[in-house]
C-alpha atoms as a PDB file:
ATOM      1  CA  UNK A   1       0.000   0.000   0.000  1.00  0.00           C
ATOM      2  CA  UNK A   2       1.442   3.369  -1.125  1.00  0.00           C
ATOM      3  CA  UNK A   3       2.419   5.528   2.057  1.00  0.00           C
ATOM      4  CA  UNK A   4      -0.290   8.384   2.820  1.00  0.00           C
ATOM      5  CA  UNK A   5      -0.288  11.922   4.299  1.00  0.00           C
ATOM      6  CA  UNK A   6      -3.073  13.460   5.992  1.00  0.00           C
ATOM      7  CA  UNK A   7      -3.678  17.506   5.710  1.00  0.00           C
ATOM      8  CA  UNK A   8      -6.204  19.440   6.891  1.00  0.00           C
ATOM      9  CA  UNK A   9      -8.374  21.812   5.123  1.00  0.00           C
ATOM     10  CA  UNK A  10      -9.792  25.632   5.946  1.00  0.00           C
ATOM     11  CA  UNK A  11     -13.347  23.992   7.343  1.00  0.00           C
ATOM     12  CA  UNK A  12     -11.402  21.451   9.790  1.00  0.00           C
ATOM     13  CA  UNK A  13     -11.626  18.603   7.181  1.00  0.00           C
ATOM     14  CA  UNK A  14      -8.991  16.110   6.556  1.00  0.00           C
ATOM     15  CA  UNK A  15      -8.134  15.055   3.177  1.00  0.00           C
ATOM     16  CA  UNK A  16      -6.058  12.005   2.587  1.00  0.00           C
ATOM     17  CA  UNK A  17      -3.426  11.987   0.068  1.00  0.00           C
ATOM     18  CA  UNK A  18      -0.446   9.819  -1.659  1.00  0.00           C
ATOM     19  CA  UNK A  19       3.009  10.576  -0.220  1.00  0.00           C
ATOM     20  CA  UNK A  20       5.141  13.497  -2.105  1.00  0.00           C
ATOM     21  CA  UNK A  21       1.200  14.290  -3.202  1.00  0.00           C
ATOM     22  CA  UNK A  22       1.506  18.290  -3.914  1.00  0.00           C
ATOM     23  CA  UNK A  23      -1.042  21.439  -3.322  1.00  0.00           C
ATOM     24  CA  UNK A  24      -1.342  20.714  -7.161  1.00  0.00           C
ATOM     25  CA  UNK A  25      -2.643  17.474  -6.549  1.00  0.00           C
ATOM     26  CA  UNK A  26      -4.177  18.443  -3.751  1.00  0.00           C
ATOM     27  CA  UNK A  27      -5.931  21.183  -5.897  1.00  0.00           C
ATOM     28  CA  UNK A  28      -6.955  18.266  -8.140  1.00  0.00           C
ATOM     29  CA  UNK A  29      -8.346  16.074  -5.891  1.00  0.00           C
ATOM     30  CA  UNK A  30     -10.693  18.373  -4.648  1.00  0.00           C
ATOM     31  CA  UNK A  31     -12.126  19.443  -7.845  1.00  0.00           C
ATOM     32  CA  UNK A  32     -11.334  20.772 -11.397  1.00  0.00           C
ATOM     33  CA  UNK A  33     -11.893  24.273 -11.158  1.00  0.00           C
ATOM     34  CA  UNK A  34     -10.119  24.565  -8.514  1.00  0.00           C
ATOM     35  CA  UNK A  35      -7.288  23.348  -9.936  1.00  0.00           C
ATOM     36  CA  UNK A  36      -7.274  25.190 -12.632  1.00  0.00           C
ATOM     37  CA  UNK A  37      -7.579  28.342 -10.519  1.00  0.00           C
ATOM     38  CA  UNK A  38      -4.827  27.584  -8.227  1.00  0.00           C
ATOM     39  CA  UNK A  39      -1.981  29.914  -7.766  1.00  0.00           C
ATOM     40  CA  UNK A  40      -0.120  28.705  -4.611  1.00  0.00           C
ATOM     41  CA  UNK A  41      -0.706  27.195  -1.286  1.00  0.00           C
ATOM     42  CA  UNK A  42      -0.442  27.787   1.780  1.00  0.00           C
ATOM     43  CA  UNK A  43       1.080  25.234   4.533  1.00  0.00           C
ATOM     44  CA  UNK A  44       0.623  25.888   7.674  1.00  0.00           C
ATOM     45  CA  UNK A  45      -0.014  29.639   7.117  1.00  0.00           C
ATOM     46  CA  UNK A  46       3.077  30.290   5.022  1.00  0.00           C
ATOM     47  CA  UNK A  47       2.438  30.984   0.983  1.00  0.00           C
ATOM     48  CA  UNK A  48       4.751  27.952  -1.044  1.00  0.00           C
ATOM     49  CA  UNK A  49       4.680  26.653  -4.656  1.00  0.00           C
ATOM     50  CA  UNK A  50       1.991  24.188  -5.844  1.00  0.00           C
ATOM     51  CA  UNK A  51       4.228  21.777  -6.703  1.00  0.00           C
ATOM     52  CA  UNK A  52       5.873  21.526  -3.324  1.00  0.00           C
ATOM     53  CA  UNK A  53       5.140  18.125  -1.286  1.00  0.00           C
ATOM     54  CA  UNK A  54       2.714  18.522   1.502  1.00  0.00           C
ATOM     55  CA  UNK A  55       4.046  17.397   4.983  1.00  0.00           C
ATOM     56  CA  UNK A  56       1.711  15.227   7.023  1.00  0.00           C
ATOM     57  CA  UNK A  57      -0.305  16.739   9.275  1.00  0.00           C
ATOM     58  CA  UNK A  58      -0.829  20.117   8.191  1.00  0.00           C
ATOM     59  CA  UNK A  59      -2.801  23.009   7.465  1.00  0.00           C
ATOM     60  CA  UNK A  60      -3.207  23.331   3.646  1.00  0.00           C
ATOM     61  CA  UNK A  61      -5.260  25.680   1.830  1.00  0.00           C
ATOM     62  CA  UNK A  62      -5.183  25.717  -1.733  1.00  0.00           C
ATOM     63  CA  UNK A  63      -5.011  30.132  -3.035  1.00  0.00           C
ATOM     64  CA  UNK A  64      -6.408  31.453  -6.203  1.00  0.00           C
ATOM     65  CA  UNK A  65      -5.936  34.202  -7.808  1.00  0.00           C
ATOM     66  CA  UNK A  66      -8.943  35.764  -6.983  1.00  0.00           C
ATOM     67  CA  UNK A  67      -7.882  36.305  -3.521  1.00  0.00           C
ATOM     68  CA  UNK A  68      -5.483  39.443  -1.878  1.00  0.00           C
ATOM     69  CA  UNK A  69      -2.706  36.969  -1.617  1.00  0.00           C
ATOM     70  CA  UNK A  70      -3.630  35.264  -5.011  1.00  0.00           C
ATOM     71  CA  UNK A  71      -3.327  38.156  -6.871  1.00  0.00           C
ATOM     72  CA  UNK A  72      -0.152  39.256  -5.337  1.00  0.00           C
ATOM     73  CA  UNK A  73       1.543  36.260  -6.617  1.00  0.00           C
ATOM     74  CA  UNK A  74      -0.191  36.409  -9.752  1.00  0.00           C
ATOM     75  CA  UNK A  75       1.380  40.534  -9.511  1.00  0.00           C
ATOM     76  CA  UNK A  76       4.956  38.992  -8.460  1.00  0.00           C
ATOM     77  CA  UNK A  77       5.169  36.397 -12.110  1.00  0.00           C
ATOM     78  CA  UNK A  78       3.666  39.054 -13.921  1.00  0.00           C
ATOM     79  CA  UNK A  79       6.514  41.340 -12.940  1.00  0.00           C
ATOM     80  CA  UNK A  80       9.360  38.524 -13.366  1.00  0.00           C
ATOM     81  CA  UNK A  81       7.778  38.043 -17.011  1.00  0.00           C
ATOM     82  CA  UNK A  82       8.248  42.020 -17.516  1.00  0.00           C
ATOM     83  CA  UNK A  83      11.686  41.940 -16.772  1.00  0.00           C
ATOM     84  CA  UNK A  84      12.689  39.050 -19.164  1.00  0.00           C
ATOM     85  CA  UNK A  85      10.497  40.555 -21.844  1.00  0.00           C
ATOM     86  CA  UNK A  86      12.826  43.821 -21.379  1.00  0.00           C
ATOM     87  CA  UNK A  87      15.978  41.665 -21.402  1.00  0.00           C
ATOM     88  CA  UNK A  88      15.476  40.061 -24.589  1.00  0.00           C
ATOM     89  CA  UNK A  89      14.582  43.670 -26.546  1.00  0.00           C
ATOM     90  CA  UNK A  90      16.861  45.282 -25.232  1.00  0.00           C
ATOM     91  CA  UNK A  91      20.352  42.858 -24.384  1.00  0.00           C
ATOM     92  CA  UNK A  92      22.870  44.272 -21.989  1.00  0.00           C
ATOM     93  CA  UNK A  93      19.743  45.802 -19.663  1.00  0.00           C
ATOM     94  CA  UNK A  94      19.888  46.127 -15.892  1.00  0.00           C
ATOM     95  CA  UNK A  95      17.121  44.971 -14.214  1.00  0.00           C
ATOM     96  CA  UNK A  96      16.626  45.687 -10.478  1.00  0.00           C
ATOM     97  CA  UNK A  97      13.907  44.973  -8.151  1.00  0.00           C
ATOM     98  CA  UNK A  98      10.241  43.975  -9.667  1.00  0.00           C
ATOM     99  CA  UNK A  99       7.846  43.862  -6.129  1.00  0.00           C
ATOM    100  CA  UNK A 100       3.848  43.820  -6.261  1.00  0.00           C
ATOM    101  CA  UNK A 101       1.980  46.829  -4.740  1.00  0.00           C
ATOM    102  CA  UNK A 102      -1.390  47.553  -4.695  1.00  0.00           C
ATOM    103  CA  UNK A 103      -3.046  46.714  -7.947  1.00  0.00           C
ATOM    104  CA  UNK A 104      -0.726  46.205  -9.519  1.00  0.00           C
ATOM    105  CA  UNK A 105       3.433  45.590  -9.798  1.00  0.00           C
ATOM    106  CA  UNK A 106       6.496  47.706 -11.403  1.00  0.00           C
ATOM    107  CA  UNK A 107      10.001  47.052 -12.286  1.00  0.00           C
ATOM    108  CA  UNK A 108      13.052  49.126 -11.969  1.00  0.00           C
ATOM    109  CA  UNK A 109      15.335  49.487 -15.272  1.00  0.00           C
ATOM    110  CA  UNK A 110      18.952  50.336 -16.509  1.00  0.00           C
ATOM    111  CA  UNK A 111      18.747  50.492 -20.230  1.00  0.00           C
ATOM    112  CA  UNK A 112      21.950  50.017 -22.395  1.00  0.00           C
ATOM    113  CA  UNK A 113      23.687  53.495 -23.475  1.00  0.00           C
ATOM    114  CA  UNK A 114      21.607  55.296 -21.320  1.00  0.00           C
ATOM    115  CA  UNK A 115      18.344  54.795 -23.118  1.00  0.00           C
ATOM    116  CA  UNK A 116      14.906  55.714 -22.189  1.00  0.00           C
ATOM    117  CA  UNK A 117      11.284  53.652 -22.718  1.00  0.00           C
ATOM    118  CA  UNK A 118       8.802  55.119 -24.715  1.00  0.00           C
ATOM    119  CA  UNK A 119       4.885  54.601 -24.798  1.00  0.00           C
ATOM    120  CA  UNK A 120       5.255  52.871 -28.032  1.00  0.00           C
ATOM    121  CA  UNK A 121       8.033  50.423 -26.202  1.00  0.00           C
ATOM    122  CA  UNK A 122       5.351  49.632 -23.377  1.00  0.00           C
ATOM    123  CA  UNK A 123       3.500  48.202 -26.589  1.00  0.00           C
ATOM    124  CA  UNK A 124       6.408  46.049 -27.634  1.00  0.00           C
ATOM    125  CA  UNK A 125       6.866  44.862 -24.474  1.00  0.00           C
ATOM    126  CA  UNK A 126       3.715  43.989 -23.998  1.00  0.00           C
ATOM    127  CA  UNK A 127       3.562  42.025 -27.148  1.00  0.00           C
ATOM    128  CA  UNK A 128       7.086  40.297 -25.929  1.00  0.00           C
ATOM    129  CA  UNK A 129       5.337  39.443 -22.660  1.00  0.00           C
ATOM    130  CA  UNK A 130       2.132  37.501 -24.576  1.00  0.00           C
ATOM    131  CA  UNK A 131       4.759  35.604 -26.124  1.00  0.00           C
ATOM    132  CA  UNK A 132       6.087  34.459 -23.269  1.00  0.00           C
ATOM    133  CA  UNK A 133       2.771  34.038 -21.554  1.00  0.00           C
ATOM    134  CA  UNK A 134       1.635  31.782 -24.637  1.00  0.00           C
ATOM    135  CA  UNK A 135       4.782  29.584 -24.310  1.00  0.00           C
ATOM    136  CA  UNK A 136       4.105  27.729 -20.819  1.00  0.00           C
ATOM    137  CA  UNK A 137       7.348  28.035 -19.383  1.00  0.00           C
ATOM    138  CA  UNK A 138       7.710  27.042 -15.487  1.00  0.00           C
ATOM    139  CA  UNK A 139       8.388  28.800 -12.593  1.00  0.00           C
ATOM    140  CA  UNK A 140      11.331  26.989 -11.307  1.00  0.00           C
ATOM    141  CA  UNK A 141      12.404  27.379  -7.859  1.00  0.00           C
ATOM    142  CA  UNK A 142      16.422  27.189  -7.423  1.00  0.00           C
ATOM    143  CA  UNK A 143      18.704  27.668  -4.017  1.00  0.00           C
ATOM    144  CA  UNK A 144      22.558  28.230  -4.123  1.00  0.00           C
ATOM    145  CA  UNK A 145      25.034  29.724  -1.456  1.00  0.00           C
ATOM    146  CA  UNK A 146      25.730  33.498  -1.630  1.00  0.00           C
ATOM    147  CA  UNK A 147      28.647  32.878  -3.196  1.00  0.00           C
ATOM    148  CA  UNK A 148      26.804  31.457  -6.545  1.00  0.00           C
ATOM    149  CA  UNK A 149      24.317  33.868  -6.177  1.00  0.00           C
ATOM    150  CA  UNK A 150      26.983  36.556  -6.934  1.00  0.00           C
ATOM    151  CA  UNK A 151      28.341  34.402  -9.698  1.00  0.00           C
ATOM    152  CA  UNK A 152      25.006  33.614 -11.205  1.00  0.00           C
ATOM    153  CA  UNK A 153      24.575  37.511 -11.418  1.00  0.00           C
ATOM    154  CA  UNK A 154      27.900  39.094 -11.430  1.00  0.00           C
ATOM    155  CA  UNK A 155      26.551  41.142 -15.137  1.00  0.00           C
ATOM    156  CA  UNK A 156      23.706  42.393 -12.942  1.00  0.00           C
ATOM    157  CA  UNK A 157      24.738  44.762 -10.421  1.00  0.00           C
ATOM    158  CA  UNK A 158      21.882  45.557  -8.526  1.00  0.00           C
ATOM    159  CA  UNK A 159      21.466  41.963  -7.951  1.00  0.00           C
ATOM    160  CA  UNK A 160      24.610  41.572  -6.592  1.00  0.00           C
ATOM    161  CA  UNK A 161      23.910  44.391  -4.291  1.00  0.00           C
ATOM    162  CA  UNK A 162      20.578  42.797  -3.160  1.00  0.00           C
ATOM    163  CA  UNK A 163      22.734  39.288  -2.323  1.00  0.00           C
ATOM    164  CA  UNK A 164      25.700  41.345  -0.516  1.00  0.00           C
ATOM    165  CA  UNK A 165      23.090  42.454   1.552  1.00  0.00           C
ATOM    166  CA  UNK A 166      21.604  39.198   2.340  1.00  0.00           C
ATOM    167  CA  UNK A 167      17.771  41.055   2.349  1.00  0.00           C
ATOM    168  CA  UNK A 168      15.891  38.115   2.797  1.00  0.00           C
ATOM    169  CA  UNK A 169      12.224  40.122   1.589  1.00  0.00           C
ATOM    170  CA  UNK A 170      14.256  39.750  -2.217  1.00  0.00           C
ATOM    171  CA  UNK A 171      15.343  36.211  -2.054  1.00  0.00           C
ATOM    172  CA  UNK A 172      18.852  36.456  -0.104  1.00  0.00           C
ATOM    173  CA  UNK A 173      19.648  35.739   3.386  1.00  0.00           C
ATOM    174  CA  UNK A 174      23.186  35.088   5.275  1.00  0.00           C
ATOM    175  CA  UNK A 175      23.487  31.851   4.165  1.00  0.00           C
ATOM    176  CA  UNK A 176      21.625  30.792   0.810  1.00  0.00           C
ATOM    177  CA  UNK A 177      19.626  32.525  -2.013  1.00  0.00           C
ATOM    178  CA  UNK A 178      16.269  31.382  -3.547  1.00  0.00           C
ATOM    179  CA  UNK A 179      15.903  32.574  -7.541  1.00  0.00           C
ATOM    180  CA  UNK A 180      13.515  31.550 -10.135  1.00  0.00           C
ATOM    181  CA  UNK A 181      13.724  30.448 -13.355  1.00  0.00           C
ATOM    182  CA  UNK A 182      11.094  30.152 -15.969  1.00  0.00           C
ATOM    183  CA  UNK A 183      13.855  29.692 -19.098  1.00  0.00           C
ATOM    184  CA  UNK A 184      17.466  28.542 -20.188  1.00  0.00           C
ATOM    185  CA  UNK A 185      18.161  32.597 -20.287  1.00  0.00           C
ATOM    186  CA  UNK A 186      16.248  34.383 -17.728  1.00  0.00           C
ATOM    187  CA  UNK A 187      16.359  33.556 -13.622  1.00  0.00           C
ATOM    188  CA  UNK A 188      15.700  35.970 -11.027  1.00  0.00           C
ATOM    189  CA  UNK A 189      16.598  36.442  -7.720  1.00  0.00           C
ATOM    190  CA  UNK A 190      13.244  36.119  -5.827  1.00  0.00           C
ATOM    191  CA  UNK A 191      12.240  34.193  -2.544  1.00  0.00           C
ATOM    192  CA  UNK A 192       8.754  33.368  -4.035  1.00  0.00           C
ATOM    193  CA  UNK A 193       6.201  31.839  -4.280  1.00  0.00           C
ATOM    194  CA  UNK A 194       5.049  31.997  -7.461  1.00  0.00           C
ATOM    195  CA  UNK A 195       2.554  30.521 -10.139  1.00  0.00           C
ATOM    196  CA  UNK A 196       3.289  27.303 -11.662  1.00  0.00           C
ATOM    197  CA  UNK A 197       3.878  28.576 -14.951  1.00  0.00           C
ATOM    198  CA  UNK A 198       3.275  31.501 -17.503  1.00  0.00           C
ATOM    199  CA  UNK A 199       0.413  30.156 -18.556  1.00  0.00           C
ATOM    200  CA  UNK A 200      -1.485  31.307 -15.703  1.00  0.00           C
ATOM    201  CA  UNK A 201      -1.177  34.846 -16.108  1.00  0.00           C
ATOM    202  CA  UNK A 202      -1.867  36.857 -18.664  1.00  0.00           C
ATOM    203  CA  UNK A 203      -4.635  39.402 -17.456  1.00  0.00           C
ATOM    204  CA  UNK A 204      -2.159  42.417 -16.993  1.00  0.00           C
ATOM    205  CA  UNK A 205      -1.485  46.024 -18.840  1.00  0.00           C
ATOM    206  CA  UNK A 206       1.574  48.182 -18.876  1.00  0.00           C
ATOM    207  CA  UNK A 207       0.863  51.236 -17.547  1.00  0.00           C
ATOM    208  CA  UNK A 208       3.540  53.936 -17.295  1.00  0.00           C
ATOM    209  CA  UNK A 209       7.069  54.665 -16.958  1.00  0.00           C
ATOM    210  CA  UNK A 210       8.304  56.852 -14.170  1.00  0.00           C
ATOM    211  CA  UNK A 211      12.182  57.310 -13.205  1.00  0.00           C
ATOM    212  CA  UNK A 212      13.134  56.133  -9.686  1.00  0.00           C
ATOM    213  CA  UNK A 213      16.387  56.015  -7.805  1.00  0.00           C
ATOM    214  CA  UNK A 214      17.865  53.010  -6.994  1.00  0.00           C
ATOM    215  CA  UNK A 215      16.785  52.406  -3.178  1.00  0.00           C
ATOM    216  CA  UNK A 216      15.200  55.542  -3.301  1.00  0.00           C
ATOM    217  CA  UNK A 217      18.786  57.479  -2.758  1.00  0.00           C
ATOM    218  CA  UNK A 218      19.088  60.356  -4.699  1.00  0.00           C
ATOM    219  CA  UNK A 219      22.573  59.639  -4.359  1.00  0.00           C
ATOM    220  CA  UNK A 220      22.468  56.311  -7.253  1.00  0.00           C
ATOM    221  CA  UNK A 221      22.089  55.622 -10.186  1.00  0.00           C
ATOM    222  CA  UNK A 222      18.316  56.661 -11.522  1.00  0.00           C
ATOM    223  CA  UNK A 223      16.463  53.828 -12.870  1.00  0.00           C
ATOM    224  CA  UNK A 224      13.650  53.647 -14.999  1.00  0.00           C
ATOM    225  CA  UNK A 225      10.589  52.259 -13.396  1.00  0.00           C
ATOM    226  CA  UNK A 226       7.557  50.446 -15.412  1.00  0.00           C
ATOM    227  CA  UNK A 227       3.958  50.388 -13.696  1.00  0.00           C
ATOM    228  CA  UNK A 228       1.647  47.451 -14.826  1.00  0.00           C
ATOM    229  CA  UNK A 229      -1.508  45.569 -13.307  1.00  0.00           C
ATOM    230  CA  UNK A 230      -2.443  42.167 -13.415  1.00  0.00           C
ATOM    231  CA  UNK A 231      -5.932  39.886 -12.589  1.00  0.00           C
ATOM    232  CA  UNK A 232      -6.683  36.392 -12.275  1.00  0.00           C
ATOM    233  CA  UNK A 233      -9.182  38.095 -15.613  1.00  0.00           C
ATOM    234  CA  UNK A 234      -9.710  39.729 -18.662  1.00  0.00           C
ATOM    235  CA  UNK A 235     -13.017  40.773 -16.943  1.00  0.00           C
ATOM    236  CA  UNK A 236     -11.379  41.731 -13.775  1.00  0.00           C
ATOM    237  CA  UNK A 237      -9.287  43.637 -15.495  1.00  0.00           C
ATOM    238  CA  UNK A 238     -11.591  45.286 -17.307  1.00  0.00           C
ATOM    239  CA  UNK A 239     -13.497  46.547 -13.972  1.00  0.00           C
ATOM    240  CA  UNK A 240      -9.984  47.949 -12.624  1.00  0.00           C
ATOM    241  CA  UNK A 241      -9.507  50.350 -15.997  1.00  0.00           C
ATOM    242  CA  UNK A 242     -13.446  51.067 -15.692  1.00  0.00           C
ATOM    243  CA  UNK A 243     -12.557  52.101 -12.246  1.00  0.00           C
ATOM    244  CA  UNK A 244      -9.661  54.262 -13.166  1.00  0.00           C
ATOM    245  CA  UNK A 245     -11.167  55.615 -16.320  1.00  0.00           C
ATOM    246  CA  UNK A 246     -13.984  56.920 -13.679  1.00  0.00           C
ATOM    247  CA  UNK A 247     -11.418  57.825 -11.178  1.00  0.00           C
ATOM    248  CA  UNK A 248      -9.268  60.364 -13.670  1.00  0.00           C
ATOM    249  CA  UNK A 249     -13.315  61.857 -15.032  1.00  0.00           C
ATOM    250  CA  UNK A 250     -14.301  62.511 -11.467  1.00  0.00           C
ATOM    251  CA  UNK A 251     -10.521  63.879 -10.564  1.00  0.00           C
ATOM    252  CA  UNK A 252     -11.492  67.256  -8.132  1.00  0.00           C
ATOM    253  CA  UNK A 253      -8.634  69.126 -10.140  1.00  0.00           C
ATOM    254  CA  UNK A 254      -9.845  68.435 -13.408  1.00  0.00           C
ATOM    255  CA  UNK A 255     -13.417  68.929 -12.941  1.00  0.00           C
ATOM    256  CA  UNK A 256     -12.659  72.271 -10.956  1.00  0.00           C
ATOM    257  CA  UNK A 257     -10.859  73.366 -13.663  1.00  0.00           C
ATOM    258  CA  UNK A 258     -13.773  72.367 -16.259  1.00  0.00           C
ATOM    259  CA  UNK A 259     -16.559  74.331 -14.056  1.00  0.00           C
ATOM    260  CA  UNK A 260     -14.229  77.200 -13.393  1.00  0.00           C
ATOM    261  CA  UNK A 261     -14.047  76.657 -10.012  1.00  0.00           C
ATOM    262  CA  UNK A 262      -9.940  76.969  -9.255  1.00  0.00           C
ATOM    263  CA  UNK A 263      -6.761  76.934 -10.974  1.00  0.00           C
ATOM    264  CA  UNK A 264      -3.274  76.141  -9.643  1.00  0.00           C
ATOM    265  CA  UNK A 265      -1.242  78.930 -10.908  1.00  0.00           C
ATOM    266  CA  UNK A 266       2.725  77.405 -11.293  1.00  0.00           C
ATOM    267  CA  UNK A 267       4.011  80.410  -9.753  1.00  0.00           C
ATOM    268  CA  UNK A 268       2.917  79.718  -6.539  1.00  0.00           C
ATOM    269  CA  UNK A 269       2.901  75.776  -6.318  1.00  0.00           C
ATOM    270  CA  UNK A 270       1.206  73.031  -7.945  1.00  0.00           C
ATOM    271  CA  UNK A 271      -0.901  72.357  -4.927  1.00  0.00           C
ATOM    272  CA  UNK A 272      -2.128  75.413  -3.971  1.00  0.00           C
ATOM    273  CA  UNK A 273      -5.453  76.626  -5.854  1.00  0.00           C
ATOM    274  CA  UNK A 274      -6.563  79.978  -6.503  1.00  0.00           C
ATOM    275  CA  UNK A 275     -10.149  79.904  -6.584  1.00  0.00           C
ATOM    276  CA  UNK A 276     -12.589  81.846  -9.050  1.00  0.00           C
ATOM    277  CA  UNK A 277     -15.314  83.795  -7.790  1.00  0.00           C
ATOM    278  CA  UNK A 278     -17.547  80.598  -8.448  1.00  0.00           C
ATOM    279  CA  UNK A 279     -15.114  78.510  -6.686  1.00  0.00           C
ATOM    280  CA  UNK A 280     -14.903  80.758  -3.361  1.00  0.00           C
ATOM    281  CA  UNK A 281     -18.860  81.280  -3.365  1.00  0.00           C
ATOM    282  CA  UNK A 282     -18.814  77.113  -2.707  1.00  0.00           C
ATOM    283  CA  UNK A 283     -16.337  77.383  -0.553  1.00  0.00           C
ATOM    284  CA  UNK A 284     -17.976  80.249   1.274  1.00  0.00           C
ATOM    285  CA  UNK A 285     -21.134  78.089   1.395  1.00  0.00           C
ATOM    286  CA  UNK A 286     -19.546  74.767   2.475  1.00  0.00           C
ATOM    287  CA  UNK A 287     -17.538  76.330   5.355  1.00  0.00           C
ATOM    288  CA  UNK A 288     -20.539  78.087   6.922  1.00  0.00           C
ATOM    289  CA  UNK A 289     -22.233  74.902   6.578  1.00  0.00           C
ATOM    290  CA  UNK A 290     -19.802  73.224   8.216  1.00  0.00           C
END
């Protein structure tokens, strides 16, 4: 008789399950959609890989991508896929730290020769991403010393930097280093989790560029930063441009502009408005209302 492990689920439940079984199979066994929404799991509150064995005994819940920490991870492969999209346009590229945030992710750039993205490159990138979306390639989890960390990465500075200083919320700590790789030419330092494979993303926009300094020091080098989003769907991303599209129309500056209500005159700050005679009877109105 094969050797069995016992988890438990979110509602107290035990599920029984083939030794080495993963929170793939573990996705599996509890029912096809599930499995195909999967993103990670968690054991025993901490976020892993799906394909990492389950220990007997544990707390297992399998994460999709609808949820906050679903769509984080989904945020965190959607980033990694950014940066090896900008590697292979544009060879001989930097490439710094790529975290999720709040809707969303970014990565921070050095471009060869000092060059700068363009709208039209967020397009190409974009493109380059689908392509690597449509090819399936897997997230693959690797862990060396320090020492072949900085080897791995000795043409990537910043990585370096981020292993010298053994920050172990980027994948490095005093004595190992956790990167992944999802092809023969592109690995990134990263202490994951993340999704099984490209395939599950896929749902995401570029968004901007913005310049940012390395580590926020004014004193280094200034990278180039790329804003994007990413859902577990087309239709939830959909809702989040609806919602931003609504956002920028209902924007107090721009609409008190459009009713001449204010203006924000540069000479005496962006922030500060100067309001019209409309503007100051509302004012007048709200304040002895208040």
């Amino acid at each position: 008789m094969t050797p069995q492990v016992s988890v438990i689920l979110p509602d107290g439940s035990s599920r029984h399950l083939d030794e080495g079984a993963t929170g793939a199979d573990l996705a599996a066994a509890i029912g096809p959609r599930l499995a195909k929404a999967a993103v990670v799991v968690r054991i025993d509150g901490t976020l892993a890989d799906l394909n990492l064995p389950l220990p007997d005994g544990a707390e297992v819940a399998v994460v999709t991508g609808a949820e906050a920490e679903g769509r984080e991870v989904l945020r965190h492969s959607t980033a990694h896929v950014l940066a090896q999209a900008v590697l292979q346009l544009w060879p001989g590229a930097r490439f710094a730290i790529g975290p999720p945030i709040d809707d969303g992710f970014y990565y921070d750039f050095e471009l060869p020769g000092g060059a700068h993205f363009s709208d039209e490159d967020l397009e190409r990138i974009e493109e380059r991403m689908r392509r690597i979306v449509s090819e399936d390639q897997p997230f693959q989890r690797e862990e060396m010393s320090r020492e072949e960390g900085i080897t791995l990465f000795s043409d990537q500075p910043y990585k370096v930097e981020i292993i010298e200083g053994t920050d172990g919320s980027e994948g490095a700590d005093a004595a190992a280093i956790s990167a992944y790789r999802n092809s023969a030419e592109f690995i990134d330092l990263c202490r994951g989790p993340h999704v099984p494979s490209t395939r599950r993303l896929g749902s995401f926009k570029l968004m901007r560029v913005a310049g940012a300094y390395w580590r926020g020091d004014e004193r280094k080098p200034q990278l180039q930063r790329i804003y994007g989003t990413a859902w577990e769907s087309n239709q939830a991303l959909a809702d989040h441009l609806h919602r931003l599209e609504e956002a920028e129309r209902r924007d107090h500056r721009k609409v008190g502009l459009e009713l001449d209500l204010f203006h924000f005159p540069p000479e005496i700050g962006g922030g500060l408005p100067v309001f019209h005679p409309k503007g100051g009877m509302i004012r007048k109105l709200m304040e002895d209302y208040s």
